[in-house]
C-alpha atoms as a PDB file:
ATOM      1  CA  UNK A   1     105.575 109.100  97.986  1.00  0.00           C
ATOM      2  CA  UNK A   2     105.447 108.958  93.843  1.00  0.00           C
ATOM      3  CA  UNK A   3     102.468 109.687  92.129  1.00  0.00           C
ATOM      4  CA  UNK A   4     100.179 106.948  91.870  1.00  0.00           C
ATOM      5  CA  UNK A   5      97.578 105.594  90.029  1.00  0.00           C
ATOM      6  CA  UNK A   6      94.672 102.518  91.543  1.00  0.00           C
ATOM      7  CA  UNK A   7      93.612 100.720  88.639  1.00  0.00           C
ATOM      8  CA  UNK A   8      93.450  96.662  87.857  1.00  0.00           C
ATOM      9  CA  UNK A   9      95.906  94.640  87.004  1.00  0.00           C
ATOM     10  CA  UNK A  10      96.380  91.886  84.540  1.00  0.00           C
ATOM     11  CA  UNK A  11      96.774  88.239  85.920  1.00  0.00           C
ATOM     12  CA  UNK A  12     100.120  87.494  84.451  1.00  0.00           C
ATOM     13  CA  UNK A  13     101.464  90.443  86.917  1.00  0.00           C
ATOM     14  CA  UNK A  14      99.616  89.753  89.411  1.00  0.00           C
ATOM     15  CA  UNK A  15     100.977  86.081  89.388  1.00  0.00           C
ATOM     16  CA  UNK A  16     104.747  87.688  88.939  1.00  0.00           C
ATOM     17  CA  UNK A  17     104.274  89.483  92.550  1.00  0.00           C
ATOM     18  CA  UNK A  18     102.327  87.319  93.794  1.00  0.00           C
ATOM     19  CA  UNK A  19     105.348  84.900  93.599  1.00  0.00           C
ATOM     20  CA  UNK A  20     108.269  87.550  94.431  1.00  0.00           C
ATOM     21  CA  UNK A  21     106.516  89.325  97.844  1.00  0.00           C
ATOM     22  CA  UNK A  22     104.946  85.960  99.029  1.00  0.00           C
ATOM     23  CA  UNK A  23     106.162  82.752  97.272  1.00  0.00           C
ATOM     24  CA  UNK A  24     109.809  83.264  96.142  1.00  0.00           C
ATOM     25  CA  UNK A  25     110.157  79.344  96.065  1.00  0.00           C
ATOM     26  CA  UNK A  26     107.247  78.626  94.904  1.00  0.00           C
ATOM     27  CA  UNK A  27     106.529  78.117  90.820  1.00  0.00           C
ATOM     28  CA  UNK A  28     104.473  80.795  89.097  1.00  0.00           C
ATOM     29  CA  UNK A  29     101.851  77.441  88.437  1.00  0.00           C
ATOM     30  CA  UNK A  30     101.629  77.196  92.289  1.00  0.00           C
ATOM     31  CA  UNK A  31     100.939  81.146  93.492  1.00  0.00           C
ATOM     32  CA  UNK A  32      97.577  80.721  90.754  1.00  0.00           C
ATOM     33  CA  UNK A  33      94.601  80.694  92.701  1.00  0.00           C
ATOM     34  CA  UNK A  34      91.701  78.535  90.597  1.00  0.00           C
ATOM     35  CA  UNK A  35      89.298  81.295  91.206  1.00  0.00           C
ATOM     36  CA  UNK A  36      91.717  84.141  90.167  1.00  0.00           C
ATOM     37  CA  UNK A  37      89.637  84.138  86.389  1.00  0.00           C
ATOM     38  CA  UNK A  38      86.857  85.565  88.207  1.00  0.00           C
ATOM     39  CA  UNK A  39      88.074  88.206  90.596  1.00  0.00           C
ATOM     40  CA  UNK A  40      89.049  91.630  90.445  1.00  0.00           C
ATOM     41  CA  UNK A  41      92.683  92.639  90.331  1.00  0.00           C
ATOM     42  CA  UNK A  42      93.956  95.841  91.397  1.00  0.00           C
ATOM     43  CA  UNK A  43      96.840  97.820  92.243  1.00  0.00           C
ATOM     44  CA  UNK A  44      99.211 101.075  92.678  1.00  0.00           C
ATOM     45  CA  UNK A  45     100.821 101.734  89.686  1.00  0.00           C
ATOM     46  CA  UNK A  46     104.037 103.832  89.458  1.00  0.00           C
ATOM     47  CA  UNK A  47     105.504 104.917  86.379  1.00  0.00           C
ATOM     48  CA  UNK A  48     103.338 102.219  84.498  1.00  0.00           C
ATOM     49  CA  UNK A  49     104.265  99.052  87.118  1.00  0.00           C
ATOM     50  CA  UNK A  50     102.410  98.055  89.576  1.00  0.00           C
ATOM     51  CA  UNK A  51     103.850  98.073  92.672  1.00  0.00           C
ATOM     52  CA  UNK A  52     101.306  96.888  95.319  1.00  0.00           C
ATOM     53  CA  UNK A  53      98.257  94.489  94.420  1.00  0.00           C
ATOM     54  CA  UNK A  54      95.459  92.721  95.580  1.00  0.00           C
ATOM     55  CA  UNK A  55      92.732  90.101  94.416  1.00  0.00           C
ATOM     56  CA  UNK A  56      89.054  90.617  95.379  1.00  0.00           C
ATOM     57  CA  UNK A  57      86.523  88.302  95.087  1.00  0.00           C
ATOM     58  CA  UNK A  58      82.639  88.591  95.437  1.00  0.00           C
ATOM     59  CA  UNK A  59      80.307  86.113  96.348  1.00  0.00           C
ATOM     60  CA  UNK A  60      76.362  88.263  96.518  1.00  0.00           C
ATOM     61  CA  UNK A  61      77.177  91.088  99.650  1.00  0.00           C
ATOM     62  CA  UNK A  62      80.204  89.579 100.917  1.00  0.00           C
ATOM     63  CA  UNK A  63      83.562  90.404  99.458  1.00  0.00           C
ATOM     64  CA  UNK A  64      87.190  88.664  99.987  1.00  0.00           C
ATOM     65  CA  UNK A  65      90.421  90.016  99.842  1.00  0.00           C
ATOM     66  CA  UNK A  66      93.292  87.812  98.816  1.00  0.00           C
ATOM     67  CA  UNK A  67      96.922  87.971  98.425  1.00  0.00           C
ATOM     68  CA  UNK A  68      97.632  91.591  98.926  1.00  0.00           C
ATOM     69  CA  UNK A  69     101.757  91.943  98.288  1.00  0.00           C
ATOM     70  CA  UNK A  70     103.788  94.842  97.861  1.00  0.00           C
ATOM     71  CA  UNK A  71     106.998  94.981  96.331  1.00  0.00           C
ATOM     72  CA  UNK A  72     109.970  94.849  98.589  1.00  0.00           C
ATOM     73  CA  UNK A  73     111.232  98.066  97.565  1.00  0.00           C
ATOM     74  CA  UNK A  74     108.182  99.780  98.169  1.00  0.00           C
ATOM     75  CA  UNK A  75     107.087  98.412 101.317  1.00  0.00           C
ATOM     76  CA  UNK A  76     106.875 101.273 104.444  1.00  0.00           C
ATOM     77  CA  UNK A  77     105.393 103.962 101.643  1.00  0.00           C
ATOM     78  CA  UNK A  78     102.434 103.730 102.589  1.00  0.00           C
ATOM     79  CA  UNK A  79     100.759 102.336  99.255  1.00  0.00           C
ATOM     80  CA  UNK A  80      99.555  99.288 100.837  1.00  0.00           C
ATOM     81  CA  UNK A  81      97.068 101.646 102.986  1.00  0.00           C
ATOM     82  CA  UNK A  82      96.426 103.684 100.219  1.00  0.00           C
ATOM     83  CA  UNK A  83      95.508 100.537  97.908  1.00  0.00           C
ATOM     84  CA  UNK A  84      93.027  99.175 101.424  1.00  0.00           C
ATOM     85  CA  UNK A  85      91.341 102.127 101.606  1.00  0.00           C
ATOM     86  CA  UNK A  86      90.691 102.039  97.808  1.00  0.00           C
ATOM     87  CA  UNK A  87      88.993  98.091  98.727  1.00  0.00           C
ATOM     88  CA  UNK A  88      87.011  99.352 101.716  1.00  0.00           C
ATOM     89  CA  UNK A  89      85.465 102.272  99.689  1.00  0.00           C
ATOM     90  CA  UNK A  90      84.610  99.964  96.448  1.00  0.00           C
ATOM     91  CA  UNK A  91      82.909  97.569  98.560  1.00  0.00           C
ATOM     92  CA  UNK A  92      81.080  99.980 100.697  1.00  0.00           C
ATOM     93  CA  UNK A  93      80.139 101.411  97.436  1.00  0.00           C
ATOM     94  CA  UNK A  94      78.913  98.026  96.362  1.00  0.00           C
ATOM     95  CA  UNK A  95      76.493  97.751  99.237  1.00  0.00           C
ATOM     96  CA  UNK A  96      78.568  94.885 100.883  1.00  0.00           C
ATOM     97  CA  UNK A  97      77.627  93.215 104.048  1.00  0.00           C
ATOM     98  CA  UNK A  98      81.504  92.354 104.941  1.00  0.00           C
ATOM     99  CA  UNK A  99      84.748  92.664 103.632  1.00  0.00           C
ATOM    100  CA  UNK A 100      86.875  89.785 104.650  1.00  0.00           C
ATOM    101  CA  UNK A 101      90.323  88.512 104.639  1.00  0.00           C
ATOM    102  CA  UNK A 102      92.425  85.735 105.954  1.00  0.00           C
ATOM    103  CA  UNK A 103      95.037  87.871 107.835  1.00  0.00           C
ATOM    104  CA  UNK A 104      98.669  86.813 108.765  1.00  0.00           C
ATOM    105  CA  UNK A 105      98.741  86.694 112.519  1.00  0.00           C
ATOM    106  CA  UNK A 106     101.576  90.008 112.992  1.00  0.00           C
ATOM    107  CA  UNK A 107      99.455  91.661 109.875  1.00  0.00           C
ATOM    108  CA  UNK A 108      96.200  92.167 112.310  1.00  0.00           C
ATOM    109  CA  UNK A 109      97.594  95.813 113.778  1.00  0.00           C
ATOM    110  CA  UNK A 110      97.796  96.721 109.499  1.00  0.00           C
ATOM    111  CA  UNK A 111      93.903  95.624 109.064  1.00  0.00           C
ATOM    112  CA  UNK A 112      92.956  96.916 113.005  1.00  0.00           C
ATOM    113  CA  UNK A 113      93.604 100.093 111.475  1.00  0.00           C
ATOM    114  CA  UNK A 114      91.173 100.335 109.279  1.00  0.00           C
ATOM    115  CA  UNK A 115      87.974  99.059 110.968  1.00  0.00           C
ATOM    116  CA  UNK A 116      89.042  95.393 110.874  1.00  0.00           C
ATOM    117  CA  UNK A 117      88.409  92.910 113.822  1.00  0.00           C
ATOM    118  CA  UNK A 118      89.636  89.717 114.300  1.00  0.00           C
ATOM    119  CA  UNK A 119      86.944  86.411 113.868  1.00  0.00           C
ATOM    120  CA  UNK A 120      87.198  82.880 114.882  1.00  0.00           C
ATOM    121  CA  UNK A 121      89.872  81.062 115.945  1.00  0.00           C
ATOM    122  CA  UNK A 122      94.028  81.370 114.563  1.00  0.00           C
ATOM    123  CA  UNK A 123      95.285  78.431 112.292  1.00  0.00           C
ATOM    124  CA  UNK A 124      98.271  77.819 111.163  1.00  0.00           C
ATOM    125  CA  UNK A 125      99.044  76.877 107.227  1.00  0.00           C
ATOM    126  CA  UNK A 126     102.544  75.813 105.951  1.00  0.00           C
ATOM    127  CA  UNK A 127     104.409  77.502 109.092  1.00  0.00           C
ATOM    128  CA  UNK A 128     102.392  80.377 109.197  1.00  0.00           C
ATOM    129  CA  UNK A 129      99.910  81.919 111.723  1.00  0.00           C
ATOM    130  CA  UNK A 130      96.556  83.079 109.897  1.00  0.00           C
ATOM    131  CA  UNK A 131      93.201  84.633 111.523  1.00  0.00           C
ATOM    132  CA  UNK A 132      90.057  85.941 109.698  1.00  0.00           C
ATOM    133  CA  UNK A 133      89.487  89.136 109.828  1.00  0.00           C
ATOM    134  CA  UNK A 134      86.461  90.718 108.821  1.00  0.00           C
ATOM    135  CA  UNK A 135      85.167  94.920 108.326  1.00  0.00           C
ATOM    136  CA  UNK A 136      81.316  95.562 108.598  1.00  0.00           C
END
């Protein structure tokens, strides 16, 4: 593994991975969330890119995480954990009741890992399998 750095990440490349990782055919326009102006971005930086990222958002003690991608070329380096277990600390840090996310269905081993369980009922959104998943 390089040497990393966590630290946030500007919207305009969060929006660029956003759309590589999970929205190839989507337009940059359409991978903006309308709530992105008021969350927290972070990521792993290498070398001065960021390489893995994720959006959190706070509403009082409960905390989201959305849209967590990681570069193709750097996927199976572990930076994705590394850049969870940054979230999970911040929050806990933050006094937070719950972190949640709304996981992709083969993603729930990923989040079991780290304290998450899974809440409610699966859905499905344009062809794919979703389940909230939530860390106390």
């Amino acid at each position: 593994m390089n040497e990393y750095v966590i630290d946030k990440v500007p919207l305009d490349l969060v929006w660029q991975i956003r759309q590589r990782v999970m929205y190839p055919d989507a337009s940059l326009a359409a991978v903006q969330l309308p709530e992105d102006e008021d969350g927290q971005h972070l990521g792993i930086w290498i070398n001065e890119k960021p390489v893995s990222i994720v959006s959190l958002f706070r509403d009082g003690d409960r905390f989201q995480f959305r849209k967590f991608a990681t570069e193709a070329d750097q996927q199976g380096k572990g930076y994705g954990s590394l850049l969870l277990q940054h979230i999970v600390q911040l929050v806990m840090e933050q006094h937070a009741a719950v972190l949640w996310c709304n996981a992709r269905v083969p993603a729930t081993a990923f989040y079991a890992r780290f304290g998450f369980s899974m809440t409610g009922e699966p859905w499905q959104k344009n062809g794919i399998d979703f389940i909230k998943m939530e860390n106390y």
